[in-house]
PDB file of N, CA and C in Angstrom:
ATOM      1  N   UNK A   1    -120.254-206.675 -57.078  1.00  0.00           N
ATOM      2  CA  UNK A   1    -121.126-207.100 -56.008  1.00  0.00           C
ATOM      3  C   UNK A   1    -120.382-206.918 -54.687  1.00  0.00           C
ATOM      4  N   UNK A   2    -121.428-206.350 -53.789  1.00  0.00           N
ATOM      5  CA  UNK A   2    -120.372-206.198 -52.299  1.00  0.00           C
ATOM      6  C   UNK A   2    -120.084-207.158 -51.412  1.00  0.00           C
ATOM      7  N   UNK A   3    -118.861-207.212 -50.846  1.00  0.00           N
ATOM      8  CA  UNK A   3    -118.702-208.871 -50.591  1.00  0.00           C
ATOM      9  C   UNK A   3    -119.532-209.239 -49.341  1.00  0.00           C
ATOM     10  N   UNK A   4    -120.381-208.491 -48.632  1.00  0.00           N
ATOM     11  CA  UNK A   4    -121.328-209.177 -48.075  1.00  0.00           C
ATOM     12  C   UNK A   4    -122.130-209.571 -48.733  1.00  0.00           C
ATOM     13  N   UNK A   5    -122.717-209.362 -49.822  1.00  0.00           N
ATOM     14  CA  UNK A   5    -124.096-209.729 -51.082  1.00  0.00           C
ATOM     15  C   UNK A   5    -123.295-211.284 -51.405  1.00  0.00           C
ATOM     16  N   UNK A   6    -122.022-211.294 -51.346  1.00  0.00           N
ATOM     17  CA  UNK A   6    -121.485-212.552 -52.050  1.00  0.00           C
ATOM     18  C   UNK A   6    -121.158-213.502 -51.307  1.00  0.00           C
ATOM     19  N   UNK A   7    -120.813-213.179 -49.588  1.00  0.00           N
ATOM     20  CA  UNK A   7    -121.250-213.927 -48.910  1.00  0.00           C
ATOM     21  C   UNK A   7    -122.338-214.739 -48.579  1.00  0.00           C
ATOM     22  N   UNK A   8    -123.893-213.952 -48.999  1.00  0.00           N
ATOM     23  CA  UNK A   8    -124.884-214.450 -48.274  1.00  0.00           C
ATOM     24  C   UNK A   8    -125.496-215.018 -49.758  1.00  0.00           C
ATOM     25  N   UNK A   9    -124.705-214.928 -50.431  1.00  0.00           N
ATOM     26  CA  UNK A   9    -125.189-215.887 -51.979  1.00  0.00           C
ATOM     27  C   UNK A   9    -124.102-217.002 -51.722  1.00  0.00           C
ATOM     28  N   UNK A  10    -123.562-217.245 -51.429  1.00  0.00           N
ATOM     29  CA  UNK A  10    -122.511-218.010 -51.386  1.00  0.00           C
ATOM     30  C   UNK A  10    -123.015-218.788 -50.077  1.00  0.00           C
ATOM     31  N   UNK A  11    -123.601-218.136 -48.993  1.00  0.00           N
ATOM     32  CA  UNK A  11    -124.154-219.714 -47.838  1.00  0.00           C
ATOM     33  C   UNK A  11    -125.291-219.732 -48.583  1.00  0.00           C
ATOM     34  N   UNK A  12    -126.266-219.346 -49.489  1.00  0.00           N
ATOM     35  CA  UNK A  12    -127.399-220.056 -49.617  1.00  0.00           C
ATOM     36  C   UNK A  12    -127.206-221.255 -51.425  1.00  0.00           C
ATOM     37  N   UNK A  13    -125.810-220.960 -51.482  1.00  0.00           N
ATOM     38  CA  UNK A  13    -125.473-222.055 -52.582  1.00  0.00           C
ATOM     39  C   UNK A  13    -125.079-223.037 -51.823  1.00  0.00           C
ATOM     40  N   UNK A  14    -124.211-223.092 -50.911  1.00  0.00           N
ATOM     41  CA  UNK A  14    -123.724-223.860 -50.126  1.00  0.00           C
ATOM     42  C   UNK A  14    -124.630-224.721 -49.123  1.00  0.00           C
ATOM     43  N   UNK A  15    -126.111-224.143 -48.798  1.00  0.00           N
ATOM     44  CA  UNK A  15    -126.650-224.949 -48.323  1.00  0.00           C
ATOM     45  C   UNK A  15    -127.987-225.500 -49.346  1.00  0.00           C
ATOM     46  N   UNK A  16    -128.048-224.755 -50.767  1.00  0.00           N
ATOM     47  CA  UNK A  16    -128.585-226.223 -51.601  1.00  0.00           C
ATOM     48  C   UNK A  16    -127.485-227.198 -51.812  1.00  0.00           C
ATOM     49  N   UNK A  17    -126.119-227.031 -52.018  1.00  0.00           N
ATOM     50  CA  UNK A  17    -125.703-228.323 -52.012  1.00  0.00           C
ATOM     51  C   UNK A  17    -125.675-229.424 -50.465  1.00  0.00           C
ATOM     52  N   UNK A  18    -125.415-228.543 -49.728  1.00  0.00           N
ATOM     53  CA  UNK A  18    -126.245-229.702 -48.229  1.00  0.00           C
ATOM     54  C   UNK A  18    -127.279-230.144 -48.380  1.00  0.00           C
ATOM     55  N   UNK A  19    -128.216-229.780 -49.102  1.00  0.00           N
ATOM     56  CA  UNK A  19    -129.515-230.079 -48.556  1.00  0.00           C
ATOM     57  C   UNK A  19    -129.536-231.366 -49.847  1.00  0.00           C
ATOM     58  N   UNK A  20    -129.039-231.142 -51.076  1.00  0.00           N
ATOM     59  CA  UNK A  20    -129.015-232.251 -52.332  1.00  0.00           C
ATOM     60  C   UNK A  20    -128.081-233.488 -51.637  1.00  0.00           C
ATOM     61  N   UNK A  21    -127.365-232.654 -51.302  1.00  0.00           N
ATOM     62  CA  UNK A  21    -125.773-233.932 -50.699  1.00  0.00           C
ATOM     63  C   UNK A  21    -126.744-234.867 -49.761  1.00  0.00           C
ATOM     64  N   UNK A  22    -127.716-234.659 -48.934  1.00  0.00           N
ATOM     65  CA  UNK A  22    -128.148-235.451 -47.868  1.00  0.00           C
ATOM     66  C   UNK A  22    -129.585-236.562 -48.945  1.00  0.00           C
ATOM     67  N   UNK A  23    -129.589-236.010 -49.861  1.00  0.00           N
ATOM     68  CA  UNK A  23    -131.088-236.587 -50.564  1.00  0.00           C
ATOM     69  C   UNK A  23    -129.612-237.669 -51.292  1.00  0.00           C
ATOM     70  N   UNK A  24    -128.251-238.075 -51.197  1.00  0.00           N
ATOM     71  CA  UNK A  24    -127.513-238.834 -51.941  1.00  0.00           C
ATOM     72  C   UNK A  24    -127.636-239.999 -50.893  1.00  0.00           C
ATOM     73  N   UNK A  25    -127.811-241.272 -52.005  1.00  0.00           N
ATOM     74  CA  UNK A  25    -127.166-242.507 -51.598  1.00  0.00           C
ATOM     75  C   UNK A  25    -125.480-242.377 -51.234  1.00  0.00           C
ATOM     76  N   UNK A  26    -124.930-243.189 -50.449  1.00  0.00           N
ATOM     77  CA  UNK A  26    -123.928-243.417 -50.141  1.00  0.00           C
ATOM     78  C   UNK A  26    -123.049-244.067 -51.027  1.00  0.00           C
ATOM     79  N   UNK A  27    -123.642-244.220 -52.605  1.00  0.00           N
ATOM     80  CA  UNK A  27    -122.936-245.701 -53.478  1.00  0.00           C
ATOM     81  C   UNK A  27    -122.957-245.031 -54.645  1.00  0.00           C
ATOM     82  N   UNK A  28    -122.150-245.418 -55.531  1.00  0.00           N
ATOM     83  CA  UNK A  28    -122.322-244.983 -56.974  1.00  0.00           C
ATOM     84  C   UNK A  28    -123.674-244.622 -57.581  1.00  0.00           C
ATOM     85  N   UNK A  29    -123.985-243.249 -58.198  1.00  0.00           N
ATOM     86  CA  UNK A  29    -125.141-243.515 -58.646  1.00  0.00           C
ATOM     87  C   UNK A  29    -125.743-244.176 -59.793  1.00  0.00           C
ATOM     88  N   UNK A  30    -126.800-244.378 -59.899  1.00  0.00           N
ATOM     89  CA  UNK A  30    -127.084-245.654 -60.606  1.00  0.00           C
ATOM     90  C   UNK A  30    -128.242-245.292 -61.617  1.00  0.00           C
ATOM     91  N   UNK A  31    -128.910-244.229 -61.374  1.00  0.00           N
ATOM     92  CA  UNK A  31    -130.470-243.789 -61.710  1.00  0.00           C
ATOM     93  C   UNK A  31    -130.099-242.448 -62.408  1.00  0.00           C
ATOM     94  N   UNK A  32    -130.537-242.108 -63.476  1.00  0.00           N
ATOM     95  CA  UNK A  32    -130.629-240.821 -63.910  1.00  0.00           C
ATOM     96  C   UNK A  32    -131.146-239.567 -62.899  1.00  0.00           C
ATOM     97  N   UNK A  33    -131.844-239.851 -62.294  1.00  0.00           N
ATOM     98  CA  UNK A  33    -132.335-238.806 -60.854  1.00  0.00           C
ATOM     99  C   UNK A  33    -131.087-239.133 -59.896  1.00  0.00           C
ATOM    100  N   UNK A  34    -130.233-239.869 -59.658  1.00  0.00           N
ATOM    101  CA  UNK A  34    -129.518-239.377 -59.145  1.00  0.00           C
ATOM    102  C   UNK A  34    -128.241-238.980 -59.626  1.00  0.00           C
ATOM    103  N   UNK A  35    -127.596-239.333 -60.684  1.00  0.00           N
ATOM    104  CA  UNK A  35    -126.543-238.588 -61.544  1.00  0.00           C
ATOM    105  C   UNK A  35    -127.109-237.073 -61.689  1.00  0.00           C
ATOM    106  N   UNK A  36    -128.498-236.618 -61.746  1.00  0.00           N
ATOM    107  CA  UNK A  36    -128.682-235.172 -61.707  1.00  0.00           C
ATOM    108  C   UNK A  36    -128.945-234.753 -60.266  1.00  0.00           C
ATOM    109  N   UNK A  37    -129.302-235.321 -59.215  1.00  0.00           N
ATOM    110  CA  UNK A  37    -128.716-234.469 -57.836  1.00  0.00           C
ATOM    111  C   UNK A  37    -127.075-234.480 -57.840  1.00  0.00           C
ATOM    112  N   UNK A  38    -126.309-235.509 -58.110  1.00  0.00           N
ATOM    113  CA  UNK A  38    -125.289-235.310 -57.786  1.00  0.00           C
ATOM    114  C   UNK A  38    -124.714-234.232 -58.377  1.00  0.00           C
ATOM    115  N   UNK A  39    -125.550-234.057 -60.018  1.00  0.00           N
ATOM    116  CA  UNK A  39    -124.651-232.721 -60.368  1.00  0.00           C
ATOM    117  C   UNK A  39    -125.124-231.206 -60.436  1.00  0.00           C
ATOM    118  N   UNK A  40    -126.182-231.426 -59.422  1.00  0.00           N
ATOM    119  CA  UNK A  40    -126.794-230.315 -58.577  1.00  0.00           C
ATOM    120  C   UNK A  40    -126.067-230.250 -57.887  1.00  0.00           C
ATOM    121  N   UNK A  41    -125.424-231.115 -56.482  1.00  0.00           N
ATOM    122  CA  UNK A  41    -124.467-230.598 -55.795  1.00  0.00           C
ATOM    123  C   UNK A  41    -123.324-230.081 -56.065  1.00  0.00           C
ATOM    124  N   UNK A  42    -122.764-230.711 -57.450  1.00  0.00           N
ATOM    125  CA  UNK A  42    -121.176-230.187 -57.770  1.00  0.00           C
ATOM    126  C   UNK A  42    -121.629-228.562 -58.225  1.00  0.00           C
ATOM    127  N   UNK A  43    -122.479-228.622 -59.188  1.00  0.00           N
ATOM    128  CA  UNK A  43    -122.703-227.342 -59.682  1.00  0.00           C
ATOM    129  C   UNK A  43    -123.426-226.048 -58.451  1.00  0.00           C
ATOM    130  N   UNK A  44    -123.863-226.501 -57.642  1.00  0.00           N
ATOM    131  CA  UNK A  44    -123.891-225.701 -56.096  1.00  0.00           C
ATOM    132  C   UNK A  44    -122.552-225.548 -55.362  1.00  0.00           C
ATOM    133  N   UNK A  45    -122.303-226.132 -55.901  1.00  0.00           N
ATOM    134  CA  UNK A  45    -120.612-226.029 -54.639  1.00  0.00           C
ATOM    135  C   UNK A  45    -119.688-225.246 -55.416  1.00  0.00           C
ATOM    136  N   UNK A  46    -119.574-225.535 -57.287  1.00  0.00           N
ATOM    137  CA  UNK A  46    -119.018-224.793 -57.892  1.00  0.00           C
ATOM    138  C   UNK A  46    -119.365-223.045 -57.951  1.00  0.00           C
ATOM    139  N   UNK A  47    -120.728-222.877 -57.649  1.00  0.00           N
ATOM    140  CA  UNK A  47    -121.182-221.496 -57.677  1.00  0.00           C
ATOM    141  C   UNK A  47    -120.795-220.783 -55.906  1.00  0.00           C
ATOM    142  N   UNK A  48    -120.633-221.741 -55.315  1.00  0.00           N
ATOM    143  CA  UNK A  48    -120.837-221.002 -53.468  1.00  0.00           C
ATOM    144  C   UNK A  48    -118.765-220.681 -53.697  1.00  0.00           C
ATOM    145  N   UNK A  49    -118.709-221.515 -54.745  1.00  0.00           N
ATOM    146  CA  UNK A  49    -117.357-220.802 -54.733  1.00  0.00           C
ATOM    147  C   UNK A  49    -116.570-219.472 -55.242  1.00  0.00           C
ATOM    148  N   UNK A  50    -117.417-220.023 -56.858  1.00  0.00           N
ATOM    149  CA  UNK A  50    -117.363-218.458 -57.418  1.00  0.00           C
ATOM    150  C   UNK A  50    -117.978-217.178 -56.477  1.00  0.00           C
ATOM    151  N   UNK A  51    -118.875-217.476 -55.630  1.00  0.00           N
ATOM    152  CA  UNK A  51    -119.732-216.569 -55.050  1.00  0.00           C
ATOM    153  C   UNK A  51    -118.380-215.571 -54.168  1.00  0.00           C
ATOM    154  N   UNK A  52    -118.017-216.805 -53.364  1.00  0.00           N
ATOM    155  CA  UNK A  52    -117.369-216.407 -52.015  1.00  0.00           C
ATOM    156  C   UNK A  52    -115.461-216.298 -52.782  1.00  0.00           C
ATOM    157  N   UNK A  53    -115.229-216.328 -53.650  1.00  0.00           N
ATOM    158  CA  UNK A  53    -113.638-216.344 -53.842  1.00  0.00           C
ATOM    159  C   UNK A  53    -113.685-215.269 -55.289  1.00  0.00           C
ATOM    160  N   UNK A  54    -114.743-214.895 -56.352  1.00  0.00           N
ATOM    161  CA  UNK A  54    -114.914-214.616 -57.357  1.00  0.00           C
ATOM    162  C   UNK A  54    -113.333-214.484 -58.099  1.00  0.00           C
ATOM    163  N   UNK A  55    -112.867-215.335 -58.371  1.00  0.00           N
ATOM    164  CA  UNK A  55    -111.387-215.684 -58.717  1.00  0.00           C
ATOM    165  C   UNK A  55    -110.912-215.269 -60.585  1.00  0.00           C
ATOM    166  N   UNK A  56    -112.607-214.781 -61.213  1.00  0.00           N
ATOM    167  CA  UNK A  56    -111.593-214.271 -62.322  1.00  0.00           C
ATOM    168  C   UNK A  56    -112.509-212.872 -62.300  1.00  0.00           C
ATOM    169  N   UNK A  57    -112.616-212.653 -61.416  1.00  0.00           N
ATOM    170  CA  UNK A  57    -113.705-211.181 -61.110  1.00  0.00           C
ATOM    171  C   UNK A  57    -114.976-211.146 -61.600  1.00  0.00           C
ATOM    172  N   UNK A  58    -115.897-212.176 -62.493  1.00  0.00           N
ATOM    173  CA  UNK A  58    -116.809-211.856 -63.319  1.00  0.00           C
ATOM    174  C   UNK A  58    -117.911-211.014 -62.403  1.00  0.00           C
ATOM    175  N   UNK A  59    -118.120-211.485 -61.558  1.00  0.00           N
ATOM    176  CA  UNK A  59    -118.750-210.433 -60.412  1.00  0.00           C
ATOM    177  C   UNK A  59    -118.999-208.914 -60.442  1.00  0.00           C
ATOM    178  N   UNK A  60    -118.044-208.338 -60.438  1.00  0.00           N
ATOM    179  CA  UNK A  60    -117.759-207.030 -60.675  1.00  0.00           C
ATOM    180  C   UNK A  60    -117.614-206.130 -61.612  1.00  0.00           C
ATOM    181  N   UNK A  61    -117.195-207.227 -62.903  1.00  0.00           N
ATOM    182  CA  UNK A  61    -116.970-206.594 -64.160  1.00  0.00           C
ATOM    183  C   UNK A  61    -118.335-205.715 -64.783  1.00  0.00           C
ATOM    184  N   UNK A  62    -118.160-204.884 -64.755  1.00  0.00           N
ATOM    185  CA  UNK A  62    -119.345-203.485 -65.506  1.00  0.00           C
ATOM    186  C   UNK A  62    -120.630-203.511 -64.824  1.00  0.00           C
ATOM    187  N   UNK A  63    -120.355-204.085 -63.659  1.00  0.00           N
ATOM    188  CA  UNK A  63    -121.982-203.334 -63.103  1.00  0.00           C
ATOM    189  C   UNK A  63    -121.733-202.801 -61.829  1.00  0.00           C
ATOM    190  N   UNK A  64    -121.904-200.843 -62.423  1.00  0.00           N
ATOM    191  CA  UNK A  64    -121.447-199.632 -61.464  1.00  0.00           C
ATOM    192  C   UNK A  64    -122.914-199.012 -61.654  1.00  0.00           C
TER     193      UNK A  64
END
């Protein structure tokens, strides 16, 4: 993938986890709806990373 394609996948992961992070209480969560935004945000933040650092290459591997 060309690293502009992985840039602009990488701000639009990065801003579903803004946009989940702001729908969070400030306190432990407590509710099954919110233990699953919260791990909407981790798992958004984990992908805007792979996106933007692709650190074990899976990205690139065999698609020419």
């Amino acid at each position: 993938m060309e690293p502009r394609r992985r840039a602009i996948v990488a701000t639009l992961w990065l801003a579903v986890a803004g946009v989940m992070a702001l729908t969070l209480e400030p306190a432990v969560p407590s509710t099954a709806g919110e233990v699953a935004r919260l791990f909407v945000v981790v798992l958004a933040t984990f992908l805007a990373i792979v996106y933007a650092v692709d650190p074990w290459g899976v990205l690139d591997h065999g698609l020419d």
